[in-house]
Protein backbone atom coordinates (compact mmCIF):
# COMPACT_ATOMS: atom_id res chain seq x y z
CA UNK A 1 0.00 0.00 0.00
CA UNK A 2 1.05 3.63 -1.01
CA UNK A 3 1.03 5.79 2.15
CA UNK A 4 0.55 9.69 1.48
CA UNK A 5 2.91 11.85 2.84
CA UNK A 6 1.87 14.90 4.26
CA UNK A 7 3.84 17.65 6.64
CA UNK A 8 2.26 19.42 9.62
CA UNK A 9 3.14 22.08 11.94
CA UNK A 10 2.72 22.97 15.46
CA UNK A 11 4.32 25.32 17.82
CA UNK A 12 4.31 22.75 20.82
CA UNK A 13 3.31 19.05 20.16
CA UNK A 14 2.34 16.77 23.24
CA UNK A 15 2.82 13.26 22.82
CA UNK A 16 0.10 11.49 25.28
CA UNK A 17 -2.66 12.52 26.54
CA UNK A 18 -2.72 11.14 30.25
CA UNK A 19 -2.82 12.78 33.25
CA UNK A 20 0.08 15.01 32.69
CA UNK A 21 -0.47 15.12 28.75
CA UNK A 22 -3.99 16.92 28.76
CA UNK A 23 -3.14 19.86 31.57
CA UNK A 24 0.68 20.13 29.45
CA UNK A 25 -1.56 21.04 26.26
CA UNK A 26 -3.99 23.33 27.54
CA UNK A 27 -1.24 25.30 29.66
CA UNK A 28 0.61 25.37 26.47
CA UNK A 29 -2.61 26.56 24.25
CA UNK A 30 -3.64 28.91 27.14
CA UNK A 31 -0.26 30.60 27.13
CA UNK A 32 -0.50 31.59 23.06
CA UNK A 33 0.82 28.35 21.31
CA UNK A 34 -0.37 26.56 18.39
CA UNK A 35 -1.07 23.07 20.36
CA UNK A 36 -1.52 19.58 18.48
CA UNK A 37 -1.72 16.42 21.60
CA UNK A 38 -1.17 12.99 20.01
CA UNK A 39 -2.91 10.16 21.71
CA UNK A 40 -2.52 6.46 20.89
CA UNK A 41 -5.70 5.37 22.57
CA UNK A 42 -9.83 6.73 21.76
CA UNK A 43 -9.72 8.97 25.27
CA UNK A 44 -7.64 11.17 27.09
CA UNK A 45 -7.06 11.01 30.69
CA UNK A 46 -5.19 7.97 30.65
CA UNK A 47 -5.24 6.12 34.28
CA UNK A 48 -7.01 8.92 35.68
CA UNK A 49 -9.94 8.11 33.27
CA UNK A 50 -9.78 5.00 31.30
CA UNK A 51 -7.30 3.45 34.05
CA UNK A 52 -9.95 4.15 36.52
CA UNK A 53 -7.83 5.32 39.02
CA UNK A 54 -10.72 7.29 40.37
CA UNK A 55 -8.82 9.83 42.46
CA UNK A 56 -6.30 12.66 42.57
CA UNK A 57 -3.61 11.98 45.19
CA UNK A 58 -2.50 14.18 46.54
CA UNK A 59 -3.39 17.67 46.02
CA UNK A 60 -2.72 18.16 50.03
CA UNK A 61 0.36 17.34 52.07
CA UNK A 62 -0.51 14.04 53.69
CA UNK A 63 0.25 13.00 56.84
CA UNK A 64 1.78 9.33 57.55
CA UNK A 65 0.62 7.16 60.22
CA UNK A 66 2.01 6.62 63.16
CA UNK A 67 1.52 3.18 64.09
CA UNK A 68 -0.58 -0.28 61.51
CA UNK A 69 -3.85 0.39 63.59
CA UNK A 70 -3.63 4.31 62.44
CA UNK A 71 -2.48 3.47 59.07
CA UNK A 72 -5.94 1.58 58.32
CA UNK A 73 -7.83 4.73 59.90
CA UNK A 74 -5.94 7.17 57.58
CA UNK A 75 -6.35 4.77 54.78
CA UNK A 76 -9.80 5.08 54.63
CA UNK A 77 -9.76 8.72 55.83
CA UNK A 78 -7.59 10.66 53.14
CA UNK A 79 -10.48 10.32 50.75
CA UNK A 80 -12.80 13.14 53.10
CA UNK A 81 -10.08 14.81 54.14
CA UNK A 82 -9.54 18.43 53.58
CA UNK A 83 -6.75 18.80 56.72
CA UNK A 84 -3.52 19.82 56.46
CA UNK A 85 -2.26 22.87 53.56
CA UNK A 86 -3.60 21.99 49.94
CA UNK A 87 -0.30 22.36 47.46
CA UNK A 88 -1.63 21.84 44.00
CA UNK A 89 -4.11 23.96 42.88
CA UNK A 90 -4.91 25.37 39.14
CA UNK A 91 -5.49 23.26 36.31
CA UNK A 92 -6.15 20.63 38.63
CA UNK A 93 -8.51 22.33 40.76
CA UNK A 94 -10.21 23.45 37.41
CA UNK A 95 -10.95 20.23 36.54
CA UNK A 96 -12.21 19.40 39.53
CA UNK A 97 -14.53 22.21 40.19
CA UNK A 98 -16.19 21.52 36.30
CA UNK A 99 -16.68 17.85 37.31
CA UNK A 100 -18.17 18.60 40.60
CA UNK A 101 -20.75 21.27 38.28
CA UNK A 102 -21.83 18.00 36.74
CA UNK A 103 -22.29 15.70 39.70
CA UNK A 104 -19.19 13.82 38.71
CA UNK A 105 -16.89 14.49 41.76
CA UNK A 106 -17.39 14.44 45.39
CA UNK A 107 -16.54 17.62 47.32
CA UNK A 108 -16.76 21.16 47.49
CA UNK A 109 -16.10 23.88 44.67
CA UNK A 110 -12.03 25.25 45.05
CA UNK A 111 -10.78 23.11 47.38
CA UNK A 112 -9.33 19.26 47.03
CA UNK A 113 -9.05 16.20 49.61
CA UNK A 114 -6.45 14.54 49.95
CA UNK A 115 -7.32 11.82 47.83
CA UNK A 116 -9.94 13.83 45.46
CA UNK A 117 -12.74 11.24 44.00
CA UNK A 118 -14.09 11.36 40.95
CA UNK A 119 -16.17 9.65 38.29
CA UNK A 120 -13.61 8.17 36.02
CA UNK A 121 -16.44 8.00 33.01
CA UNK A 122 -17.64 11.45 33.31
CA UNK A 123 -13.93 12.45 33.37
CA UNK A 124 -13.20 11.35 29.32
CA UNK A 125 -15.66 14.02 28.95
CA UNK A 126 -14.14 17.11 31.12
CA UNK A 127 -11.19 16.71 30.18
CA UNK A 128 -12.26 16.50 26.23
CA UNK A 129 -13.99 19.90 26.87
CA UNK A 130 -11.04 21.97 28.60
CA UNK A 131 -8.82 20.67 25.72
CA UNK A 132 -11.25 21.54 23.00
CA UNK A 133 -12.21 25.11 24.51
CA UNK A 134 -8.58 25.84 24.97
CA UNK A 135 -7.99 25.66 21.33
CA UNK A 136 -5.83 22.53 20.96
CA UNK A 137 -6.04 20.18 18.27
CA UNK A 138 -6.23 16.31 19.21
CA UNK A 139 -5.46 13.86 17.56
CA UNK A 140 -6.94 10.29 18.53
CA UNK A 141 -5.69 7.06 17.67
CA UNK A 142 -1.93 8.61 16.74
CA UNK A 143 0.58 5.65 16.74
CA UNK A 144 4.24 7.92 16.79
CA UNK A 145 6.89 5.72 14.56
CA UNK A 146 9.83 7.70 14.84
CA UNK A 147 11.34 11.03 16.14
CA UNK A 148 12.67 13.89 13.66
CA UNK A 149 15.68 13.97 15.47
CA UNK A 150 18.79 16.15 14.46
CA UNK A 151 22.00 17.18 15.88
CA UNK A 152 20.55 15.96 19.41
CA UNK A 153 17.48 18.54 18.69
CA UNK A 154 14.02 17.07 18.46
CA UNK A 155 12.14 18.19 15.55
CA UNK A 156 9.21 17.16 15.79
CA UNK A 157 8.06 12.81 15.28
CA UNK A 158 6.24 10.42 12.57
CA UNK A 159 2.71 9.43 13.11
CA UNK A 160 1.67 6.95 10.79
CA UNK A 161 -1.47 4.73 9.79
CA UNK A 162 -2.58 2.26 7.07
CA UNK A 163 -3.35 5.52 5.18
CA UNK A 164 -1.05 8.24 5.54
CA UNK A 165 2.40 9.17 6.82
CA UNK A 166 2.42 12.10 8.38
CA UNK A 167 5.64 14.40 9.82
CA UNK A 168 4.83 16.45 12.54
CA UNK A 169 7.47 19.64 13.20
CA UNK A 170 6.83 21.50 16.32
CA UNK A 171 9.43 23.90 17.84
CA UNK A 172 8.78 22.39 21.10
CA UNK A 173 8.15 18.69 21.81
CA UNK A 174 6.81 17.42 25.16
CA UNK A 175 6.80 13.86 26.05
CA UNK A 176 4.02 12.73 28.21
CA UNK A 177 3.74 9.10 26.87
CA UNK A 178 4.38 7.94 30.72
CA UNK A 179 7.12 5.73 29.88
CA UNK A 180 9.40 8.31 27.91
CA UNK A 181 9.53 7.09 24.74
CA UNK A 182 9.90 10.03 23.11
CA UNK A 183 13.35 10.72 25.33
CA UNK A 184 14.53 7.46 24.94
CA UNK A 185 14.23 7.46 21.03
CA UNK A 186 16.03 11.01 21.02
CA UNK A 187 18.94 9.46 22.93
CA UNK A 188 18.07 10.22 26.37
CA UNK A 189 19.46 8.60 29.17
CA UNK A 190 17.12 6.53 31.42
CA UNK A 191 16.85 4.64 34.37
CA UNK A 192 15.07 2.30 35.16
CA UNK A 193 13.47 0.09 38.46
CA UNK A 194 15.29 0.27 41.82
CA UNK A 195 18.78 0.46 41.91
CA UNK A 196 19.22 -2.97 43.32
CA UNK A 197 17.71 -5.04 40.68
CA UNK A 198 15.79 -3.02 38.31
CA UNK A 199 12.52 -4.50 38.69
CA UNK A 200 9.52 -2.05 38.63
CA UNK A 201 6.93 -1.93 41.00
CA UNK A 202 3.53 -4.04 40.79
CA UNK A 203 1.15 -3.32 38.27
CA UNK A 204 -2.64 -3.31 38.77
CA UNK A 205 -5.74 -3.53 36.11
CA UNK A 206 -8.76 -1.77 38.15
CA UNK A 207 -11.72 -3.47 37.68
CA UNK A 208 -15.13 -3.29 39.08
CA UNK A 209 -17.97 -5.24 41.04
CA UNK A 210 -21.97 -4.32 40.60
CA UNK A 211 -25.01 -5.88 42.76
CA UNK A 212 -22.89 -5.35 46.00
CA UNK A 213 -25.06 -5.37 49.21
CA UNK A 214 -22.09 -3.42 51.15
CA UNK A 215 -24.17 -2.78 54.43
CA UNK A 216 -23.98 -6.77 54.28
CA UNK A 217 -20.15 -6.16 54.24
CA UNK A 218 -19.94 -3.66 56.89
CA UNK A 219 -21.99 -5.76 59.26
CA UNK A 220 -19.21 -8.79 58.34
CA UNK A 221 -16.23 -6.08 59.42
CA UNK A 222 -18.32 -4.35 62.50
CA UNK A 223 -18.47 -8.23 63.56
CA UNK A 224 -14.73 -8.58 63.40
CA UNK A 225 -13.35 -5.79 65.42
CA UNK A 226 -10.15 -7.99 66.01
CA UNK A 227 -9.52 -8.35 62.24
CA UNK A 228 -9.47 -4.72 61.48
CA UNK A 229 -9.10 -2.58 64.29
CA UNK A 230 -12.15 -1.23 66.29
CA UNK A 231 -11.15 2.46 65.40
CA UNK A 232 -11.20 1.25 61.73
CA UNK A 233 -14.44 0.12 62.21
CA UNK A 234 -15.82 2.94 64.06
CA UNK A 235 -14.50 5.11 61.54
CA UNK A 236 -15.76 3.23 58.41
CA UNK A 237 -19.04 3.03 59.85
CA UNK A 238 -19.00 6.45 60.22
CA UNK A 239 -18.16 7.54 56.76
CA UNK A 240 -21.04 5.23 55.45
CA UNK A 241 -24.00 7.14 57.84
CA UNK A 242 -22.36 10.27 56.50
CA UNK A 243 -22.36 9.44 52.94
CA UNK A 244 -19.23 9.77 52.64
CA UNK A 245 -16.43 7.87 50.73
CA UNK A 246 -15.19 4.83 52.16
CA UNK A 247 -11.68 2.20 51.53
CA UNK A 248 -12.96 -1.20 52.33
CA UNK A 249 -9.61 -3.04 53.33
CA UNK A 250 -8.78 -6.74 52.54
CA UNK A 251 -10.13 -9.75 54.63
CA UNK A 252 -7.42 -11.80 55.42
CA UNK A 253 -9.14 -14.15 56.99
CA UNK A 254 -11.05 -14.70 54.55
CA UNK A 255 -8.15 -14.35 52.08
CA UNK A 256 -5.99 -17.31 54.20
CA UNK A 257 -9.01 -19.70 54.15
CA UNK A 258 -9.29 -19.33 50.24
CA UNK A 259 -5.56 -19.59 49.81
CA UNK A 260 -5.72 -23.34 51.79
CA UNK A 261 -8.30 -24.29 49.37
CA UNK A 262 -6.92 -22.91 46.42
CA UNK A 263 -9.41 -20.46 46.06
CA UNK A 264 -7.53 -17.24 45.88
CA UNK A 265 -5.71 -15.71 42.92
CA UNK A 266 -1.33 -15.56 42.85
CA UNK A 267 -0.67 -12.67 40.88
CA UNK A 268 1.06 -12.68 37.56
CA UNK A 269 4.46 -13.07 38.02
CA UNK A 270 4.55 -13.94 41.79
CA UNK A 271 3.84 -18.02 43.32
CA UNK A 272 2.33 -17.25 46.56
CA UNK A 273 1.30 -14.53 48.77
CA UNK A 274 1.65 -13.27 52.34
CA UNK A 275 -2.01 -12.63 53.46
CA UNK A 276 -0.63 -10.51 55.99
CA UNK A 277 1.59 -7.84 54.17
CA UNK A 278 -1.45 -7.49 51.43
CA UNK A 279 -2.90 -3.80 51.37
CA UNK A 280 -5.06 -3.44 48.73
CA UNK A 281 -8.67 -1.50 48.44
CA UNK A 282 -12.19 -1.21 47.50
CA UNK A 283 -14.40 1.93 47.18
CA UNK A 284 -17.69 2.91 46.07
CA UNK A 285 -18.10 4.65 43.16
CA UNK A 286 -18.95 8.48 42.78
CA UNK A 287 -21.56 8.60 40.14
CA UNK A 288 -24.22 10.82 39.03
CA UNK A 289 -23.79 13.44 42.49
CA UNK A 290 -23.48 10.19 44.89
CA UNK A 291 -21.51 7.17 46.34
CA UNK A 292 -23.06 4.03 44.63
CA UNK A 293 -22.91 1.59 47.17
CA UNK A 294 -23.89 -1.57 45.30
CA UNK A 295 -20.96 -0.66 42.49
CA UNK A 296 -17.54 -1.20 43.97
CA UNK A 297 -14.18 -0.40 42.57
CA UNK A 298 -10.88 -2.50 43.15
CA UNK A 299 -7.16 -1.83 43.77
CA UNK A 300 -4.46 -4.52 44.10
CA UNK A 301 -1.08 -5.51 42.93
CA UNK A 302 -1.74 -7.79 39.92
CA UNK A 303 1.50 -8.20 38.25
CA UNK A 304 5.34 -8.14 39.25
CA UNK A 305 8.90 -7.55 37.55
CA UNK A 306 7.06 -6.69 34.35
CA UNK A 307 8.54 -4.09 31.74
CA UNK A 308 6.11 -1.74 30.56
CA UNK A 309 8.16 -0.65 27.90
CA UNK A 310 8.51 -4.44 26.19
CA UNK A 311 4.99 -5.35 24.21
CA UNK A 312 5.23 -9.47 24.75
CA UNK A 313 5.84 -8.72 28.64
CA UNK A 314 3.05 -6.05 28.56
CA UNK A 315 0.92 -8.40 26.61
CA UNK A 316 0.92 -11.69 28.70
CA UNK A 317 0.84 -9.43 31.76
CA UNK A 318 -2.56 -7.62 30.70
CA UNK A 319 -3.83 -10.81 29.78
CA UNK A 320 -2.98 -12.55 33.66
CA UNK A 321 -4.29 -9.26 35.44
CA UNK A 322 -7.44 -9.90 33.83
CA UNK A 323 -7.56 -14.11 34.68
CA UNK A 324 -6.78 -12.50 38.38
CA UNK A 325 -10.01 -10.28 38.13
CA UNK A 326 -12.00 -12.68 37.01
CA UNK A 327 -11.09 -15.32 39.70
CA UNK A 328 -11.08 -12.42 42.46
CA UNK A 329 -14.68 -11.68 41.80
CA UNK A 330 -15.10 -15.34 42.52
CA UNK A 331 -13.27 -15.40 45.07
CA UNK A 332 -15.44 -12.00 46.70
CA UNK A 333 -18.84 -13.99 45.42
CA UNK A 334 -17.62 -17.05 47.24
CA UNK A 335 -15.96 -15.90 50.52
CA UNK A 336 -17.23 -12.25 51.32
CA UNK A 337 -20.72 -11.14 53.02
CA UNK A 338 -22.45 -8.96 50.90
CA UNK A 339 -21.08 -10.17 47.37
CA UNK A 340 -22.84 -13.57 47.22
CA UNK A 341 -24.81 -11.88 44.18
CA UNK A 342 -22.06 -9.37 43.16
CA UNK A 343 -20.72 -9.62 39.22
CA UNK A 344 -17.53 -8.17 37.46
CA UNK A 345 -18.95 -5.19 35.42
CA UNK A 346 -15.81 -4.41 33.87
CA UNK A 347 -12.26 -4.59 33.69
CA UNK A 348 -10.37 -0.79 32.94
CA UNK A 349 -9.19 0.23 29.88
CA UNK A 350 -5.76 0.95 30.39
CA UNK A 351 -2.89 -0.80 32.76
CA UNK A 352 -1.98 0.95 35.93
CA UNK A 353 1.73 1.28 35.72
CA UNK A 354 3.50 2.79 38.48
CA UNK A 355 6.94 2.44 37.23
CA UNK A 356 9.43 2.13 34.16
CA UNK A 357 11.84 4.39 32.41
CA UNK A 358 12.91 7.74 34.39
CA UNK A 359 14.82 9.84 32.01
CA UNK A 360 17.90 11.89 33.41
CA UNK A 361 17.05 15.35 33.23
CA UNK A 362 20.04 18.06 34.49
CA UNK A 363 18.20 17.78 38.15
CA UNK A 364 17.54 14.22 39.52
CA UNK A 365 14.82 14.95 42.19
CA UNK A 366 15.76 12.40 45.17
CA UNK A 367 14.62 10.09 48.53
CA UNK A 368 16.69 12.91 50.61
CA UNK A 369 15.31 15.93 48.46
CA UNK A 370 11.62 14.71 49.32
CA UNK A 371 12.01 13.31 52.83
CA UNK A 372 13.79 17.04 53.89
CA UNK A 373 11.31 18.68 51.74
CA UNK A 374 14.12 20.59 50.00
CA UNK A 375 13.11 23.44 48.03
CA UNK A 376 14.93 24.49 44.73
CA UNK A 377 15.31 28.04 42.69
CA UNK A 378 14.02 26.90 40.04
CA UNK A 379 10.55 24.84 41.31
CA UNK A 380 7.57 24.93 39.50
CA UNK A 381 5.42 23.68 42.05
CA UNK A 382 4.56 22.38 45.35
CA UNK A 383 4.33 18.91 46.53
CA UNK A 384 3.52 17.03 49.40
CA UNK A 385 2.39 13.57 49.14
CA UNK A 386 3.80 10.75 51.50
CA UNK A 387 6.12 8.05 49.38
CA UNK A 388 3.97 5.52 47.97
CA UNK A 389 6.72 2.51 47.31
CA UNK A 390 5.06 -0.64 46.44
CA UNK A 391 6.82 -4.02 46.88
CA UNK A 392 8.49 -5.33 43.48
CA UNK A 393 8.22 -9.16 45.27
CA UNK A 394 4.64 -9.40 47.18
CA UNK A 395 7.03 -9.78 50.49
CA UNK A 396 6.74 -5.98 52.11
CA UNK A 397 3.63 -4.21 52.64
CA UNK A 398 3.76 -0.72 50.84
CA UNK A 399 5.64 2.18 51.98
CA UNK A 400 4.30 5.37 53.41
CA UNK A 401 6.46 7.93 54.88
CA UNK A 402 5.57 11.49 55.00
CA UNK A 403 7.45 14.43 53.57
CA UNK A 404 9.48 16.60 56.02
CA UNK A 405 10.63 19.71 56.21
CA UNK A 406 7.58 22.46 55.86
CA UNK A 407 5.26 19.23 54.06
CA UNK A 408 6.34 20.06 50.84
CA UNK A 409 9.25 19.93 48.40
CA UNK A 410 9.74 21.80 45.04
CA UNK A 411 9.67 20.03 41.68
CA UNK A 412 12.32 21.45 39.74
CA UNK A 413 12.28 22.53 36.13
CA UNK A 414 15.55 21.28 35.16
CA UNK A 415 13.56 17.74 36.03
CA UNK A 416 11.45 17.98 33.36
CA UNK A 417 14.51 18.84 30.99
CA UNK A 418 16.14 15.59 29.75
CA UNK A 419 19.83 15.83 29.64
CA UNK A 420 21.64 16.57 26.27
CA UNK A 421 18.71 17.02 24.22
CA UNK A 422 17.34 20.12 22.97
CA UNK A 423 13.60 21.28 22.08
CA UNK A 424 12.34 18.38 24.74
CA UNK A 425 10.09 18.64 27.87
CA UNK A 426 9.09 15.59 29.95
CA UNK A 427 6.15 15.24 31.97
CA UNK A 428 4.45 12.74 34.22
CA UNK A 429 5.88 9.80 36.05
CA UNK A 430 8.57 9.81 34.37
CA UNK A 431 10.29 13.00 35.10
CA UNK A 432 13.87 12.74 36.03
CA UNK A 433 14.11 11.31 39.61
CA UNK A 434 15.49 8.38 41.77
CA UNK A 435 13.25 5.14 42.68
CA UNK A 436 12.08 6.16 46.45
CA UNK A 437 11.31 10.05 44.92
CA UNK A 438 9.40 8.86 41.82
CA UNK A 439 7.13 7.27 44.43
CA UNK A 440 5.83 10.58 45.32
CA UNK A 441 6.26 12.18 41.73
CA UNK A 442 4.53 9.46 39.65
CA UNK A 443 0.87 10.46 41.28
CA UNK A 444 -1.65 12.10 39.51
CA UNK A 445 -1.71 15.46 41.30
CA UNK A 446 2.04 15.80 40.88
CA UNK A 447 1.54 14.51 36.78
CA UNK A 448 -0.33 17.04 36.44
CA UNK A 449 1.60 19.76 38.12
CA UNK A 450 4.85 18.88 36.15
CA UNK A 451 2.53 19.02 32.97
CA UNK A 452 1.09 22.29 33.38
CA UNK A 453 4.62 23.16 33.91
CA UNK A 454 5.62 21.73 30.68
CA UNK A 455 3.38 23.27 28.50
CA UNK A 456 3.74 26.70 29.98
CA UNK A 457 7.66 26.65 29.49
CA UNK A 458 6.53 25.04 25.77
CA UNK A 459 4.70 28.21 25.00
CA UNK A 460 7.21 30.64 26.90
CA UNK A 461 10.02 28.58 24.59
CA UNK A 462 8.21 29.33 21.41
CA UNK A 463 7.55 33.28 22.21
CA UNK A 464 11.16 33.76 23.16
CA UNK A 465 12.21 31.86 20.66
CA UNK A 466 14.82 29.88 22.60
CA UNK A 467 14.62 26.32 23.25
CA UNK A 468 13.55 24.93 26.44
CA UNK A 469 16.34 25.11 28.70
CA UNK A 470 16.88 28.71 27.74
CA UNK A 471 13.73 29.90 29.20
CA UNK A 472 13.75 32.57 31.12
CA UNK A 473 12.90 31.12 35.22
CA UNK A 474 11.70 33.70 36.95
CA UNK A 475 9.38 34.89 34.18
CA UNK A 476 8.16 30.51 34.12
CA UNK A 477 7.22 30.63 37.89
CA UNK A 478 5.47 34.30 37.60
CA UNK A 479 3.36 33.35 34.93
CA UNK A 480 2.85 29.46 36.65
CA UNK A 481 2.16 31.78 40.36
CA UNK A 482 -0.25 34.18 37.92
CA UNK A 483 -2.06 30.97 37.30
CA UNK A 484 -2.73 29.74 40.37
CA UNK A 485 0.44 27.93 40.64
CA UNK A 486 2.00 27.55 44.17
CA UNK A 487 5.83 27.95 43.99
């Protein structure tokens, strides 16, 4: 087949339209540039929307807690929360406020929890609207196929289907495609997994229960004091007379006396588990202006010392994640009160991955940066989320450990600048840090922080006419801090 050729051009192009992909673009658009955002899949959002990853953590600093009875109690806590100083405002709190117009977030108008819910469906939609009214063109179902690459200076990339061929030249290029392909294919240098044996964290595929009886389930846990903690259970019970959202927590009981009979799932890629270092959660979803009780979202590790970035490991791994949802809804039908009727209404559409490549940008945010709360010259934002680690072998419960200092530490710009390439932003998860710091930087309040960063410097790049790392700093964080940007 003859392809046509055809050449385009964009001021800034955004490659992915995740979390961090959507807010880069309409920063960029907002801030004068010509804005075209490629996206492989039909939706943008990413894991915030077709992931179903139905909440925004953490637009707050978050505490830790102290002691494993206070961790469950803050666990299922965060999500009503609106203590301690909120850090991420703007785009973010945008969104938010449009999806709570339209019933589709839970909350109150200019102000975040700490873990801000939202109706992952309703958010395909939002998002589509802010990017549309901001005046950026998007471009679904864009498979990139090389990068214009000279000199170490990205010009732009290749997007091509059965049909047409098309070249893409942008003065600025921003790679949000989560796992930095775009860096890595420019030459970029990359880590990638911990330092010890680079394997990446667990992987999870959300998927979703309907025809729960959940009062039946809270009766089961107020029953069982010794199996959860009584403040748990005074404090779930709580949240569910207030109509509030809850985090149902795993029953291990329950979850020993399958694994005996050989009724529980093993994750891909592990052979057994240790029922009592599993943390893994359900919730209610937010839909239509309230919690839906009967319609339960879940959260667990699925999948271990898998490469996102390598298709056949991807592949086989999105194909076990889904044999474990299947045979976990059995195992909830078969073993836990109030599911005895439940069914799996769906599995998401895209793979939570926590971890793969993080490009080396000229700053390497680290563990000691984040734990001290260190703040840099040249931040473009606030964050102040506890680490979220989780085990790469199914041994070691997650790790939470709160940031010090004043709660927050600054992202810094030269982070999102990958090192010896020119005309290049990165944005999202995979922004240049270390292992431990990544598991703060990799959630979705700080993706899409470090995007609307992206895109403003994009557009501030292209009206200077200097490339990226030329940009002026002080006149990136006024404009950022003019926008409702804390620096």
């Amino acid at each position: 087949m003859i392809k046509q050729n055809e050449t385009i051009q964009a001021d800034v192009l955004v490659v992915g339209g995740g979390t961090a992909g959507f807010v880069a673009a309409i920063a960029a658009a907002r801030n004068g540039a010509k804005v075209i955002l490629l996206e492989q899949r039909d939706h943008l959002g990413g894991t915030h929307s077709g992931g179903m990853v139905m909440m925004i953590r953490s637009m707050r600093h978050m505490k830790a807690p102290k002691s494993a009875e206070h961790k469950k109690v803050m666990i299922t806590s965060y999500e009503s929360s609106f203590e301690d100083e909120q850090l991420v405002f703007s785009i973010a709190q945008e969104y938010i406020d449009r999806m709570l117009e339209v019933g589709a977030a839970w909350g109150m108008t200019g102000q975040a929890t700490a873990r801000q819910l939202f109706d992952p469906e309703i958010a395909k939609w939002t998002i589509e609207r802010m990017v549309v009214e901001a005046g950026v063109d998007v471009w679904f179902y864009a498979q990139v196929t090389d990068v214009l690459l000279s000199d170490n200076t990205v010009r732009g990339v290749v997007v091509e289907n059965l049909k047409t061929r098309t070249e893409i030249l942008a003065q600025v290029t921003i790679d949000a495609t989560g796992d930095g392909n775009i860096c890595a294919a420019a030459g970029a240098s990359f880590e990638f997994g911990d330092p010890a044996e680079g394997h990446c964290q667990p992987m999870t595929l959300y998927f979703v229960m309907g025809g729960v009886k959940l009062d039946d389930t809270l009766a089961y846990i107020q029953n069982h004091p010794e199996e959860f903690s009584q403040d748990y259970v005074t404090t779930v019970l709580r949240l569910r007379d207030e109509g509030k959202p809850i985090t149902v927590l795993p029953f291990k009981a329950k979850i020993k006396e399958a694994l005996q009979k050989g009724d529980y799932p093993i994750p891909y890629g592990l052979k057994n588990v240790n029922p009592d270092t599993l943390t893994y959660m359900a919730r209610p979803m937010f839909r239509n202006g309230k919690f839906r009780y009967d319609l339960i979202s879940h959260n667990m590790d699925m999948a271990y010392n898998v490469d996102a970035t390598d298709r056949k490991e991807l592949t086989n791994a999105t194909m076990g994640m889904r044999h474990v949802a299947v045979r976990m809804a059995a195992f909830y039908r078969k073993y836990v009160p109030g599911y005895e009727d439940a069914y799996l209404v769906h599995t998401a559409q895209v793979v939570g991955v926590r971890d793969s490549r993080r490009i080396v940008g000229d700053c390497t945010l680290n563990k000691d940066d984040v734990l001290a709360g260190k703040h840099f010259p040249d931040g473009i934002g606030r964050y102040g989320s506890v680490v979220d680690v989780h085990d790469k072998d199914g041994k070691q419960s997650l790790m939470l450990v709160e940031v010090g200092g004043s709660g927050w530490f600054h992202i810094p710009y030269r982070a999102l600048l990958p090192r010896g390439v020119s005309n290049l932003l990165v944005a999202g998860r995979c922004i240049s840090t270390d292992y431990i710091a990544q598991g703060c930087t990799r959630s979705q309040a700080a993706c899409m922080m470090t995007g609307q960063a992206a895109g403003t410097a994009a557009a501030l790049a292209v009206k200077s006419r200097v490339e990226p790392r030329a940009v002026n700093i002080g006149q990136l964080q006024k404009v950022l801090a003019s926008q409702n940007q804390l620096i």
